[in-house]
Structures are given as structure tokens and as C-alpha cells.
Protein backbone atom coordinates (compact mmCIF):
# COMPACT_ATOMS: atom_id res chain seq x y z
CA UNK A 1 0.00 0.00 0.00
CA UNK A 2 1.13 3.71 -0.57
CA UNK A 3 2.95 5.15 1.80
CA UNK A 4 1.04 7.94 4.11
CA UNK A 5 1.96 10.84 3.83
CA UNK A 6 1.45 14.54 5.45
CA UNK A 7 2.46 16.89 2.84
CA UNK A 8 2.88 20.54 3.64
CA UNK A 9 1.17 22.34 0.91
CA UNK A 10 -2.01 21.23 -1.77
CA UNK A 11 0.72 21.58 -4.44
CA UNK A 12 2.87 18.97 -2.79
CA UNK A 13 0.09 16.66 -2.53
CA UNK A 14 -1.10 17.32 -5.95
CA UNK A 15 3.15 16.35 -6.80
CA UNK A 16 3.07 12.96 -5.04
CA UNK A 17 0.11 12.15 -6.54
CA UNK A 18 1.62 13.00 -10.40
CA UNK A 19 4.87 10.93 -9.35
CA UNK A 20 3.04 7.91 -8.66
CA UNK A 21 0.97 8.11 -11.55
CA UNK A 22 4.03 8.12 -13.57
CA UNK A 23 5.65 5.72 -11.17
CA UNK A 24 2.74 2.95 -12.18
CA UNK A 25 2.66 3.66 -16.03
CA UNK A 26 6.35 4.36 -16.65
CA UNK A 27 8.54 2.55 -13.99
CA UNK A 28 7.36 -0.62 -12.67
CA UNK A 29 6.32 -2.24 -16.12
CA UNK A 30 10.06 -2.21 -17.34
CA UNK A 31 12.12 -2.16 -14.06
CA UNK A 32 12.04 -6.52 -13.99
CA UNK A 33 13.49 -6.39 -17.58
CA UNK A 34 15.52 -3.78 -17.09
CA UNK A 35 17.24 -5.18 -13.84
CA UNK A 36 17.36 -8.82 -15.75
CA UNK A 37 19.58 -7.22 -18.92
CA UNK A 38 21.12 -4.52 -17.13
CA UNK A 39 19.91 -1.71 -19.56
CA UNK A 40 20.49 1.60 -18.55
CA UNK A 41 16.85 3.77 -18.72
CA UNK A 42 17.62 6.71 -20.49
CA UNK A 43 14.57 7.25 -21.00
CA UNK A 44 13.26 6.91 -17.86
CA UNK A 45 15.17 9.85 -16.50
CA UNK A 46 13.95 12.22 -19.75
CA UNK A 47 10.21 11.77 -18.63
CA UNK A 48 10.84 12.25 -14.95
CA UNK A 49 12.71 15.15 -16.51
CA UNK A 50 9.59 16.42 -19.00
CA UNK A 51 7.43 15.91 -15.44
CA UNK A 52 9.66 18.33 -13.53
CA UNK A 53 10.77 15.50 -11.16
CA UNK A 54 14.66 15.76 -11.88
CA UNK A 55 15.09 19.33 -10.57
CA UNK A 56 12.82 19.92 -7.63
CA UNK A 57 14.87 21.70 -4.95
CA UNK A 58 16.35 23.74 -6.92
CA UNK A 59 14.60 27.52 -7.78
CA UNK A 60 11.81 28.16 -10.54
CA UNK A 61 14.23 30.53 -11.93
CA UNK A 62 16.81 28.44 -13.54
CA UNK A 63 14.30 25.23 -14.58
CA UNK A 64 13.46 23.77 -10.81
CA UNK A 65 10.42 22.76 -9.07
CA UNK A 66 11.11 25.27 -6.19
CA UNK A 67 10.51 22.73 -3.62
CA UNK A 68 11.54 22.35 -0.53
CA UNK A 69 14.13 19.30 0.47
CA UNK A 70 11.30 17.27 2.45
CA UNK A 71 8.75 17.59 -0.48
CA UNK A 72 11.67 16.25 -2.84
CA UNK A 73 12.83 13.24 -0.83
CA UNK A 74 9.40 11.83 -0.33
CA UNK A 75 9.33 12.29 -4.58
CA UNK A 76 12.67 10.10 -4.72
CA UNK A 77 11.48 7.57 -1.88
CA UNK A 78 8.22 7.17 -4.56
CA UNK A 79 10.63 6.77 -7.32
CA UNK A 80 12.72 4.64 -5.52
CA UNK A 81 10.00 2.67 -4.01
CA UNK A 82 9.44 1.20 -8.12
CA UNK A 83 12.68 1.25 -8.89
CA UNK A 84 15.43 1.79 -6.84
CA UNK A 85 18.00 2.24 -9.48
CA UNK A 86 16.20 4.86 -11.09
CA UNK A 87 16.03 6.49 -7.30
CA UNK A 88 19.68 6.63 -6.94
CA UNK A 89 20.22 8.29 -10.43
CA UNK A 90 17.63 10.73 -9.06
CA UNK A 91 19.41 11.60 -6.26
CA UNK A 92 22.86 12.06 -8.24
CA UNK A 93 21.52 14.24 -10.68
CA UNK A 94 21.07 16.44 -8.07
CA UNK A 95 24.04 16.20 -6.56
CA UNK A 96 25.87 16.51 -10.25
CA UNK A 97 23.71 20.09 -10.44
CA UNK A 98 24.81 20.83 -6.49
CA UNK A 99 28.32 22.78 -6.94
CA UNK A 100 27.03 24.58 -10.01
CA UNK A 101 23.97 26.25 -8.05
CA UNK A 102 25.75 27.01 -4.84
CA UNK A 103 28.65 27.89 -6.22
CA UNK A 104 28.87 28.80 -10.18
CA UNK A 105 28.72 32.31 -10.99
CA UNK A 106 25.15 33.81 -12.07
CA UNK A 107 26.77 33.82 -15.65
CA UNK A 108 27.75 29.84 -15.05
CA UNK A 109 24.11 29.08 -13.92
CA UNK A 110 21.98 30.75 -16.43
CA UNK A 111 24.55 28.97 -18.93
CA UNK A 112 24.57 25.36 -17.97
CA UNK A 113 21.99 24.90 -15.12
CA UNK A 114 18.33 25.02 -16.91
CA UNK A 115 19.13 22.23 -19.58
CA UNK A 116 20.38 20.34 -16.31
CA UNK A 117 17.39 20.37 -14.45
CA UNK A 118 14.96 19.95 -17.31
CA UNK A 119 17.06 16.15 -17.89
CA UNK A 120 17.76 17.09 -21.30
CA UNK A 121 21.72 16.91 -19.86
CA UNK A 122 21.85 14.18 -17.10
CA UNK A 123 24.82 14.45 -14.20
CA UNK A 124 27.40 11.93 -12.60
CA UNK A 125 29.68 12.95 -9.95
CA UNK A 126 33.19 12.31 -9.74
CA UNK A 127 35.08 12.16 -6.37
CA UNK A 128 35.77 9.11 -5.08
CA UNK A 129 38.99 7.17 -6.97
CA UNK A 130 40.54 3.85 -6.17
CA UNK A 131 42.69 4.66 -3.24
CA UNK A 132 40.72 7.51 -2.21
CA UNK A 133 36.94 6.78 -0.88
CA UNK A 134 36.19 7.67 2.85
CA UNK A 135 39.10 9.66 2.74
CA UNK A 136 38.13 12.22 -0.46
CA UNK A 137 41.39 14.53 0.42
CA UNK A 138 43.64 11.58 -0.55
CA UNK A 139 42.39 11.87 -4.30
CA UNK A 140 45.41 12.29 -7.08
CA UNK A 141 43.48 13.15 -9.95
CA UNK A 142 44.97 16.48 -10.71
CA UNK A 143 44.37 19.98 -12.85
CA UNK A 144 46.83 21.26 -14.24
CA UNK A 145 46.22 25.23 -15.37
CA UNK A 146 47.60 25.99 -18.58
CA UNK A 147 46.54 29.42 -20.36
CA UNK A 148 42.90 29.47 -20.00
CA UNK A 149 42.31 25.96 -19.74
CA UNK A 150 43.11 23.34 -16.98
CA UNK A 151 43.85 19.81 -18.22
CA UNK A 152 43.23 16.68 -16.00
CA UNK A 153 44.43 13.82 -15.71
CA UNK A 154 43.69 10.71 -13.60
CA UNK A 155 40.85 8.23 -12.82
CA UNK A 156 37.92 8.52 -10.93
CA UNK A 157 36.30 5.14 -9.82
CA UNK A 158 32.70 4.16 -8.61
CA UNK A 159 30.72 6.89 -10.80
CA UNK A 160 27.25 6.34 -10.94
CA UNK A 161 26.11 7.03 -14.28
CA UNK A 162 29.47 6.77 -15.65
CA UNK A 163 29.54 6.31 -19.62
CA UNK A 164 25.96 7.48 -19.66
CA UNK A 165 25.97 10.93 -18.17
CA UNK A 166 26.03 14.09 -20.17
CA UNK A 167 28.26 16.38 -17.59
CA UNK A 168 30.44 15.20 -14.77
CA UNK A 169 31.28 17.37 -11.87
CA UNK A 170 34.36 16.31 -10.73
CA UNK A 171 36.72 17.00 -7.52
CA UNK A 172 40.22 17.39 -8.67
CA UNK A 173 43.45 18.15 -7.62
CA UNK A 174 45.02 21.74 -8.77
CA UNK A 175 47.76 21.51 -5.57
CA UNK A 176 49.37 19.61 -3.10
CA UNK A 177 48.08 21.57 -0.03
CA UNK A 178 45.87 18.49 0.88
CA UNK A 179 42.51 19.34 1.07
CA UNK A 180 42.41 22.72 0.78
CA UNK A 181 43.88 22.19 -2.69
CA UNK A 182 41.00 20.55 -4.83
CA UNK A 183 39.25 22.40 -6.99
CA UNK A 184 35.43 21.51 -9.06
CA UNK A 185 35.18 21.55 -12.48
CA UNK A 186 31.91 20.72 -14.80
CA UNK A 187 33.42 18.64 -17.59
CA UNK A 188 31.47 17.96 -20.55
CA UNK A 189 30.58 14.24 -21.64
CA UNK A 190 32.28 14.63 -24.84
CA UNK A 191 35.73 16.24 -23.14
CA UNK A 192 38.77 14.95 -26.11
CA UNK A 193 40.46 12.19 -23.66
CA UNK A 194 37.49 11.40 -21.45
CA UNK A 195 36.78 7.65 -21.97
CA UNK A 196 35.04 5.46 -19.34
CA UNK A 197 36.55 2.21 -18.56
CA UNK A 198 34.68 -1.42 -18.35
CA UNK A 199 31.35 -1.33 -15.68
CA UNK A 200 31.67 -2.90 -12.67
CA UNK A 201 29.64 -6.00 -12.56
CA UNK A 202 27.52 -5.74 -9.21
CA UNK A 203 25.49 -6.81 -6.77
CA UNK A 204 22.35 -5.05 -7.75
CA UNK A 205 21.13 -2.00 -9.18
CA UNK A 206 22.41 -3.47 -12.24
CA UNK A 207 20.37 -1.19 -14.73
CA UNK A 208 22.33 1.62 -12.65
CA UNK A 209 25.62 2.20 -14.86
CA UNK A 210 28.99 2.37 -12.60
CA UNK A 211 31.75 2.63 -14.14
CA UNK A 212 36.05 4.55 -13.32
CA UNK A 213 35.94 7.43 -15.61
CA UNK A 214 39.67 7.83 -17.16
CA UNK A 215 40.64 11.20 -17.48
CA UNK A 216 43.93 11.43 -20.14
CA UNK A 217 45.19 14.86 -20.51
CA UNK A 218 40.98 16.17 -20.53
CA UNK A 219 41.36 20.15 -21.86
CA UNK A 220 38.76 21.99 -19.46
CA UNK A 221 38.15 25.82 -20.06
CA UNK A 222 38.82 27.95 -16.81
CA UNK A 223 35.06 29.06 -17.32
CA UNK A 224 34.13 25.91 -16.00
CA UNK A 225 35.48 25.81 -12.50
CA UNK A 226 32.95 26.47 -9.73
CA UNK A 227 33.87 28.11 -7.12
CA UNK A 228 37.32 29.37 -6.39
CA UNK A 229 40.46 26.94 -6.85
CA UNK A 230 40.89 24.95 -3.66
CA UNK A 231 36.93 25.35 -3.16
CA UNK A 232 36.10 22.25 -3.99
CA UNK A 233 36.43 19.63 -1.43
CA UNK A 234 34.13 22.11 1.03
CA UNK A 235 31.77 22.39 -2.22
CA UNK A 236 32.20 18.21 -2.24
CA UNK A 237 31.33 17.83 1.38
CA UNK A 238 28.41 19.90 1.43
CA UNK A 239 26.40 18.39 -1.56
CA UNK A 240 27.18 14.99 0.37
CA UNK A 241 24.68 16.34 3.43
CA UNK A 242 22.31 16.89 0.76
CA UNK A 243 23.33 13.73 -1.32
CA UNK A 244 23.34 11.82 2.43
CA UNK A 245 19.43 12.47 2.31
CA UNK A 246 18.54 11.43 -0.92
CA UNK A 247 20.01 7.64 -0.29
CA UNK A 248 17.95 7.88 2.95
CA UNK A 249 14.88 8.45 1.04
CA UNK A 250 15.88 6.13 -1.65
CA UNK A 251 16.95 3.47 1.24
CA UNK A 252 13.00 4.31 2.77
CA UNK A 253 11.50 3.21 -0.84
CA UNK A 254 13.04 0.17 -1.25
CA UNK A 255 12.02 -0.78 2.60
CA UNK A 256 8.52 0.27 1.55
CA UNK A 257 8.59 -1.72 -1.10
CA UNK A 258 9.78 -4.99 0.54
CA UNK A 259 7.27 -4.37 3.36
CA UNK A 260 4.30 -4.40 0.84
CA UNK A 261 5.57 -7.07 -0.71
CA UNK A 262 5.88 -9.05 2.45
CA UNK A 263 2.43 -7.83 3.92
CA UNK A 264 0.73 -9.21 0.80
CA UNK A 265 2.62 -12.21 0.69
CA UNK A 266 1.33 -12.84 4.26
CA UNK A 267 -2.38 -12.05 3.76
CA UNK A 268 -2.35 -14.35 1.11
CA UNK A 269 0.02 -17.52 1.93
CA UNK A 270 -1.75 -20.10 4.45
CA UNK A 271 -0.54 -22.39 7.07
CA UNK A 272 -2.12 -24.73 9.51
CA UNK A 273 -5.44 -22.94 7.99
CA UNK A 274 -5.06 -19.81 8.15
CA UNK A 275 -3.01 -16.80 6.49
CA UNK A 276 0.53 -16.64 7.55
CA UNK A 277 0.14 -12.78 9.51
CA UNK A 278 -2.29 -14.23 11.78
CA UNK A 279 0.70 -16.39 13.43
CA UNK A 280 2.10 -14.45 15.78
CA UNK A 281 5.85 -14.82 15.00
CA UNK A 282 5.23 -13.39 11.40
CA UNK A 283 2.81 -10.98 12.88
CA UNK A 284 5.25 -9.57 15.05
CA UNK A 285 8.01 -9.36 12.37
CA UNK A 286 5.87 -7.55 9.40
CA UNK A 287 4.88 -5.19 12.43
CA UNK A 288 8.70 -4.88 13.13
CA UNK A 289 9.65 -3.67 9.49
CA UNK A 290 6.15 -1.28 9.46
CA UNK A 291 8.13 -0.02 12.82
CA UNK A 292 11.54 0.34 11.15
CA UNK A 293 10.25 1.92 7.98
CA UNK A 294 8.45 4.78 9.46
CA UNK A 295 10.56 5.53 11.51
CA UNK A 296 13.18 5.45 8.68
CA UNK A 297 11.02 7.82 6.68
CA UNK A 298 11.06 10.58 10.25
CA UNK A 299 14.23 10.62 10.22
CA UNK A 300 14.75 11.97 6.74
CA UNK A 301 11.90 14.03 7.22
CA UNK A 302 13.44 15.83 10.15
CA UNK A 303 16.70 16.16 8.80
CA UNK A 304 15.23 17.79 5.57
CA UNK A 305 13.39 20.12 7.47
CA UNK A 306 15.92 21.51 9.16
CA UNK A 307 17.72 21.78 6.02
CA UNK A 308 14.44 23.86 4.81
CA UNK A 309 14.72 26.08 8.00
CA UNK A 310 18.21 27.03 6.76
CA UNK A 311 19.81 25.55 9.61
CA UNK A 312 22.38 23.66 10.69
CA UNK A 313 21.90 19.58 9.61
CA UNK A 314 24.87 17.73 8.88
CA UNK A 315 24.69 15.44 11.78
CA UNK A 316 21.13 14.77 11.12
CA UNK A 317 21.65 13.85 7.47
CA UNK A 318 24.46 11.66 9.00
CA UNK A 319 21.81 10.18 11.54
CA UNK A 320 19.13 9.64 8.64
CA UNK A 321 21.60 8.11 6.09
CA UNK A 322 22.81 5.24 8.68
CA UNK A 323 19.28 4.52 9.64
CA UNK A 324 17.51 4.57 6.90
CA UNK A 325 19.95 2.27 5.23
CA UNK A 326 20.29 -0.06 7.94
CA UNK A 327 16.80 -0.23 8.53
CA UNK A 328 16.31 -0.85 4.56
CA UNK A 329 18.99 -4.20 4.81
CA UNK A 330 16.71 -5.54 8.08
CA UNK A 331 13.65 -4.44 6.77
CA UNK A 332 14.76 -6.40 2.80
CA UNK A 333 16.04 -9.29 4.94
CA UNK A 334 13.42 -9.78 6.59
CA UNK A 335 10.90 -9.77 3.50
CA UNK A 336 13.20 -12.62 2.22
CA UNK A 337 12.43 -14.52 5.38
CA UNK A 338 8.55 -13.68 5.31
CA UNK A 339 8.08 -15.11 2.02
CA UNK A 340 10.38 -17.99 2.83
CA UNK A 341 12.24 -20.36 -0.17
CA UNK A 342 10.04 -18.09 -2.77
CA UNK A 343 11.65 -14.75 -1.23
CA UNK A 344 15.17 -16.75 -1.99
CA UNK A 345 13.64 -16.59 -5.72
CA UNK A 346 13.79 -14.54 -8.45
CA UNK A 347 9.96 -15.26 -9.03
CA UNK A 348 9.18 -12.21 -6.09
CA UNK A 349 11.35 -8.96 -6.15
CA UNK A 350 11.93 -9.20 -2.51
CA UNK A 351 15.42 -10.93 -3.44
CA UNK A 352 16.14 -7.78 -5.42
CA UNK A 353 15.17 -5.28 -2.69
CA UNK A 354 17.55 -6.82 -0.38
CA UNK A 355 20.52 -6.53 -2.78
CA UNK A 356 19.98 -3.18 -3.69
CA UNK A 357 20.03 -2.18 0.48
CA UNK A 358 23.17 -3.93 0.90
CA UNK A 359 24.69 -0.77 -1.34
CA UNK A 360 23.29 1.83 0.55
CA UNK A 361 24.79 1.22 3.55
CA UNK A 362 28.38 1.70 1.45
CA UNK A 363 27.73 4.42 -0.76
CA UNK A 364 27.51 7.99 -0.17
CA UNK A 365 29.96 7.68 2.81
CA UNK A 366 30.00 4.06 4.45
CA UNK A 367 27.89 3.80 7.30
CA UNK A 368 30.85 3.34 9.55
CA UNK A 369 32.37 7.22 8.27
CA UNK A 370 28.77 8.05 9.27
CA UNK A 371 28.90 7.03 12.79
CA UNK A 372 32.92 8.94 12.68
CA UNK A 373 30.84 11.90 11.11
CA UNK A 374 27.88 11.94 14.25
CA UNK A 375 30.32 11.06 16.82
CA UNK A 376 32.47 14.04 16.14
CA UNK A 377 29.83 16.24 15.77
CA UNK A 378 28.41 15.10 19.56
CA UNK A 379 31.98 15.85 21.07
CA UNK A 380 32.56 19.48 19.51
């Protein structure tokens, strides 16, 4: 069943309503094939794009919805909840379009920004590399100024969307003063000596492209750094907060979705003559994941509204990513064990739902950098 939901304005309602309309026609009649072959849905992302889905929190001005943060996470936990793969690219997109807004020049903005939001020109992001994940300042991809141009040159691994994205805003080194000397660039999909090297074969989202983009002498005009040089790893760390959120609503989804799946399962499967919920122990476990869920789904919630209030909400986005995302692998896990050998199938989804968790708790910031990150914000 949908998830219920309190929405803050009759426009927001009227928004939910218009993503899960597209949700049911668009997104859950190709997401089994799609998932099977591993096709990347193009597509998909233009019509969420046409709807006005891909650039929600971000102003009227330049293309956006104008929404606030915790009427667009409750958009990409509805995505997500179809098709979780589709979810994540959601979220990245806006992360890809993050630096630009907050800081590209008004000139930068009006330039690049509205065909980004509109999904004509879909985003990856490019920080992490091979030696350098949970510790972003060890990165060695470097930028090199020469004239008016910068030219880079290195690898960047784990890039969501990679191959497939139309712009990549990417974290890169311009000098050796740790992290105070990375700098953020918006580099064009069809950069001369920007190739993207074989896809990593994964666990699941498998219709979400990941790939190391290689980055061989790339030419870069100076007009497209954001922000100032050394800017960037602050510009990187702040769109994480943000980006933090949108795998907790993306994480809430794909719990949703296991729970329904599970709850129907239950109403319907018999033993010792009568449906399986009515036995206590399975009672008490669907009731367990309904508990874990919404709670899951609060979490983000608060987190997003004090990110709507302007204030502070790091920690919280820290708090919401690690328990949304371990609530999503109990919640998925358990769904497999509700529908018993058949969840251990690929006849029900529920198999899929609890591969796709298992990511979430690694991506955007492992779940153990998360508890680093909320720890250290208790102490100060």
C-alpha cells in the first residue's frame, strides 16, 4: 500500500500524486526487464525530466520545481520505491547540479543549469577514486592550469552514471596543499580524452551504470570551475549532506517496497489454515519492518526540514543516512524470510530489494564514516 503521507502544501500533494501516476505507467512495467539485462533507462530519466521530477529543490528561476528538500525526498522515496535504481540516479543528478547552483557564478548558472534540471543533460559525480573513498582529500586526480584551460588527468572510480551521463562534476586536484587544494570543475561528456573504462559487474542496481571514468590529458576551459580553486572539497562535502538524504529516502523506498511485498505475501500464503500474519511470529516481524520503515522515513523528514529552515543539519543527514539504510537491509532481509524459499527466488522482487540495500549502507559515505561523522559532531 502507498505510503502515508502529510504533505505541507495542496501543491505537494497534488506532486506525489503525479509521481506515482508516472511511477505505475512508466517505472514498474520495465524495471524486472531492465534489472534482468542490465539496460540503462535513459529514458526513464527524460520523462521524470519532462514531469519536472529531476530538478525539484532547486529555484523556478533556472528550470526547478522550487521545492523544498522534504517535499523532494518523499518524490525520490516514490521513485525509488518502483525502482530503486532509477532512485539513486535521481538523487545524483542532483548532486551533479549541487556545486554549479551554490557555487557557479550567475553567468555559469543561467549557462549550464536550466538544460540540467529539465534532464535534457543528465549528471554523474566524480570524487571518489581507487585509493581515495572515505578519505576524499587523498584523491590524485589532478588539474593542471595551462593558459585558459586546466587539463586533467587521472581516474575517478565508482561513478554512478558513468559512460551514460552528459556532464560530470568532478573534484580534482590543482595543488598539493591536501585538502584545501582541490578544486570543481563541470566537464562535458564529450571532453577529447574522457573515456570510461569497463562497468563494474555488481550486486544489484544493475540497470544503474557504474563505471572509473579515465581522465587522459581532458582540456577543461577555466570558465568551468565552480567556485574558487581549492573550493572544492568544502563544495564536495556539502552536496554529500544533501546527497546523504537522498540515499535515505531512496533506502525508505526500497524498505517500503519490501514491506508491501511481504504484507501481501502474508495475507495471502496459508498455514495450519489460516493466512501466515495471523501467526504471531510473522505478525510480530511484518509489524517490526512497518516499525523500522516509518521511523526510517522521520528521520529523513526531520533532517530535511531543518535543512528547509536554513539551519544547521549535517549530523542529522548523517543520523538519517545510517538509519535509513540499515533499517532498509533488516527491513529487505526480513521480506526474504517472510516469504520464505520463494523470497530466496527470483519469481518475487523481494530478493532484489535486499541486494539493492546492501549498497546503501556503502555508498555515499560508508555507514561506519557516518557514525565517525555523528560522533564528532556530539563531542565538539
Amino acid at each position: 500500500m502507498p505510503a502515508e503521507r502529510l504533505m505541507p502544501t495542496e501543491e505537494s500533494a497534488d506532486l506525489i500524486d503525479l509521481t506515482r501516476t508516472i511511477v505505475d505507467k512508466e517505472l514498474r512495467s520495465s524495471v524486472d526487464e531492465a534489472e534482468r539485462t542490465a539496460t540503462f533507462p535513459r529514458d526513464v530519466f527524460r520523462t521524470l525530466g519532462r514531469a519536472g521530477l529531476l530538478g525539484l529543490p532547486y529555484p523556478e528561476e533556472y528550470g526547478g520545481g522550487g521545492q523544498p528538500y522534504e517535499v523532494y525526498l518523499q518524490v525520490v522515496e516514490e521513485i525509488a520505491s518502483a525502482w530503486a535504481a532509477v532512485g539513486v540516479g535521481t538523487s545524483v543528478h542532483a548532486l551533479s547540479c549541487f556545486g554549479l547552483f551554490h557555487a557557479g557564478s550567475t553567468e555559469q548558472k543561467e549557462r549550464w543549469l536550466p538544460e540540467m534540471l529539465s534532464g535534457d543533460l543528465l549528471g554523474a559525480y566524480c570524487l571518489s577514486e581507487a585509493h581515495a573513498g572515505s578519505d576524499p582529500a587523498a584523491m590524485r586526480t589532478r588539474a593542471v592550469r595551462d593558459g585558459d584551460d586546466y587539463v586533467i588527468t587521472g581516474a575517478k572510480a565508482w561513478t554512478t552514471h558513468g559512460g551514460k551521463a552528459d556532464f560530470y562534476k568532478v573534484m580534482a586536484r590543482t595543488s598539493d596543499d591536501g585538502g584545501r587544494g582541490i578544486s570543481c570543475f563541470l566537464v562535458p561528456a564529450d571532453a577529447e580524452g574522457l573515456t570510461v573504462d569497463t562497468p563494474e559487474q555488481k550486486m544489484g542496481l544493475m540497470s544503474s551504470t557504474t563505471a572509473t571514468m579515465l581522465f587522459d590529458g581532458v582540456r577543461v576551459s577555466a570558465e568551468r570551475r565552480l567556485g574558487a580553486e581549492g573550493q572544492g572539497l568544502p563544495i564536495a562535502l556539502a552536496g554529500l549532506d544533501s546527497g546523504r538524504l537522498g540515499i535515505a529516502a531512496v533506502a525508505t523506498g526500497v524498505a517500503q517496497a519490501a514491506l508491501d511485498a511481504a504484507l501481501a505475501y502474508a495475507q495471502e500464503r496459508e498455514a495450519f489454515g489460516k493466512p501466515i500474519i495471523e501467526h504471531q511470529g510473522l505478525g510480530f516481524l511484518i509489524a517490526d519492518m512497518a516499525a523500522a520503515t516509518e521511523s526510517a522515513r522521520a528521520t529523513y523528514l526531520h533532517a530535511a526540514r531543518l535543512r528547509d529552515a536554513g539551519r544547521p543539519f549535517s549530523r542529522q543527514a548523517s543520523i538519517a543516512k545510517l538509519v535509513c539504510t540499515d533499517n532498509a537491509m533488516k527491513v529487505t532481509t526480513d521480506a526474504v524470510q517472510v516469504l520464505g524459499g520463494a523470497g530466496y527466488t527470483r519469481d518475487f522482487p523481494v530478493e532484489r530489494y535486499m541486494r539493492e540495500a546492501k549498497v546503501m549502507q556503502i555508498f555515499e559515505g560508508t555507514n561506519q564514516i557516518q557514525r565517525l561523522v555523528i560522533s564528532r559532531a556530539l563531542n565538539r
